[in-house]
Protein backbone atom coordinates (compact mmCIF):
# COMPACT_ATOMS: atom_id res chain seq x y z
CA UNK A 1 -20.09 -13.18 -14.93
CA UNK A 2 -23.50 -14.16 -14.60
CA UNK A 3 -26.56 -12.48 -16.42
CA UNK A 4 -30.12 -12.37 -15.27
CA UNK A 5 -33.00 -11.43 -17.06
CA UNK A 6 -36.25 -10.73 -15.47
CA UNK A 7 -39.32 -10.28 -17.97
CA UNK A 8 -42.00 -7.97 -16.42
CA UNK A 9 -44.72 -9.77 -18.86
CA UNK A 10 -43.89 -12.77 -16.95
CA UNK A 11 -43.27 -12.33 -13.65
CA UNK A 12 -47.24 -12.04 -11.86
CA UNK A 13 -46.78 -12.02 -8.19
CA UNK A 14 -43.91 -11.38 -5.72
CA UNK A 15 -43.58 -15.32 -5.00
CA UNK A 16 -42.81 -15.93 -8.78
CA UNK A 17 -39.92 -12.94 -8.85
CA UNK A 18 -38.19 -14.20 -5.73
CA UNK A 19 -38.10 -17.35 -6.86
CA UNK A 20 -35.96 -16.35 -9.87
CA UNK A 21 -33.85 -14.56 -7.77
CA UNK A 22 -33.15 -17.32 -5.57
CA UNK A 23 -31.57 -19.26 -8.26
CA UNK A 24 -28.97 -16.11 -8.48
CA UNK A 25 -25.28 -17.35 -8.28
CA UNK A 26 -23.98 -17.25 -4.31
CA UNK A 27 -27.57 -16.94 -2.65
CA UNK A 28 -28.15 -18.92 0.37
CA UNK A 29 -30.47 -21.78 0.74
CA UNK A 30 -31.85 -19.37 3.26
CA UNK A 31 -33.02 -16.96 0.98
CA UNK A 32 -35.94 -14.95 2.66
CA UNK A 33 -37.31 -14.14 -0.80
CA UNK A 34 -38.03 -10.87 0.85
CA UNK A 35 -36.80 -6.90 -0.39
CA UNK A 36 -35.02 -6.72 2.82
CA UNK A 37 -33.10 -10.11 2.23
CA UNK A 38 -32.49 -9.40 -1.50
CA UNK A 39 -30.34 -6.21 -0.26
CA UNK A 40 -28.24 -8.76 2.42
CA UNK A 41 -28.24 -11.23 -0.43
CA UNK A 42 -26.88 -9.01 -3.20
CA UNK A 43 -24.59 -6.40 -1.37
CA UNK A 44 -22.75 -9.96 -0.24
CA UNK A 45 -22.24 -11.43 -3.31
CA UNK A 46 -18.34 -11.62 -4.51
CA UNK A 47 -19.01 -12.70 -8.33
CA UNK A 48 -20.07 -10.44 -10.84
CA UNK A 49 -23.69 -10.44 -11.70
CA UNK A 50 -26.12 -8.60 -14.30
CA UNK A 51 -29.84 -8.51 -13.77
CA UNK A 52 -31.61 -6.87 -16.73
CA UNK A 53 -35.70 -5.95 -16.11
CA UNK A 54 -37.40 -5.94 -19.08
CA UNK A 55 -40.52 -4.55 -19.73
CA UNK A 56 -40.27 -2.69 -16.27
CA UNK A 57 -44.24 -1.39 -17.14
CA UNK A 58 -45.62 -4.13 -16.94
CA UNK A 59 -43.55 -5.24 -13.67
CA UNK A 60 -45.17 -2.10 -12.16
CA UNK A 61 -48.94 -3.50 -13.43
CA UNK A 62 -48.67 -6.60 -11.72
CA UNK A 63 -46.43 -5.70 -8.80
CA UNK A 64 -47.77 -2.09 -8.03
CA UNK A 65 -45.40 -0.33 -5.75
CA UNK A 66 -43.34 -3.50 -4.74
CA UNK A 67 -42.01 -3.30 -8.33
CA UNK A 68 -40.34 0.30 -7.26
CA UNK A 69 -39.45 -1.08 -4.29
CA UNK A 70 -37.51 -3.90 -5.93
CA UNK A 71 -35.73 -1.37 -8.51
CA UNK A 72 -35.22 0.71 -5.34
CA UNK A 73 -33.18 -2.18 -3.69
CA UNK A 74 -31.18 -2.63 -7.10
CA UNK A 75 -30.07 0.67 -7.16
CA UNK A 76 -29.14 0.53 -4.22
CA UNK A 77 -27.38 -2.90 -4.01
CA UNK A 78 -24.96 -1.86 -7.00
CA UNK A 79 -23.69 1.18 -5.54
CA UNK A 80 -23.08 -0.90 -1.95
CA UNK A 81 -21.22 -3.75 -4.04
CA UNK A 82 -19.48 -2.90 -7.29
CA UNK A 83 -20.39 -6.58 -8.20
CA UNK A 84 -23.46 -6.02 -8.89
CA UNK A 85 -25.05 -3.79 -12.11
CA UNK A 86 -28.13 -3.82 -13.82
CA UNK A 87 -30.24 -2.68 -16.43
CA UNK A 88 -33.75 -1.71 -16.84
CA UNK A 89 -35.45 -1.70 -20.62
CA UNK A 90 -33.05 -3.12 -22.42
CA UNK A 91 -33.12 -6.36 -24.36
């Protein structure tokens, strides 16, 4: 099992959250650090992962509406592949 944390306070710009993401146990090289890509990447994964957003607010201040769309493609990632779960808020 493999846990990822992802700090709204710290991640500024889409570039900067995709590039943590990359670094997620079984994603390709090819990584398109794109929403659409993250859903390929994710719902294909066979190990078990966590991703836990904190501080989702201020995600949403520097992100705007990508930051919904990224929760949007975690929510929906996790119920594709039972692999996957995360959390949002907690430390």
């Amino acid at each position: 099992m493999f846990t990822c944390k992802l700090d709204g306070k710290l991640i500024k710009d889409r570039e900067t959250l995709h590039g943590i993401l990359a670094d997620l146990p079984g994603f390709p090289d090819w990584y398109g650090r794109n929403l659409d890509a993250l859903h390929d990447c994710l719902t294909d994964i066979h190990e078990e992962i966590w991703i836990q957003v904190q501080n989702e607010n201020d995600l949403a201040l520097h992100l705007g509406n990508y930051a919904a769309a990224f929760l949007n493609v975690l929510a929906a990632s996790a119920k594709e592949n039972e692999n996957i779960h995360y959390m949002i808020g907690s430390n």
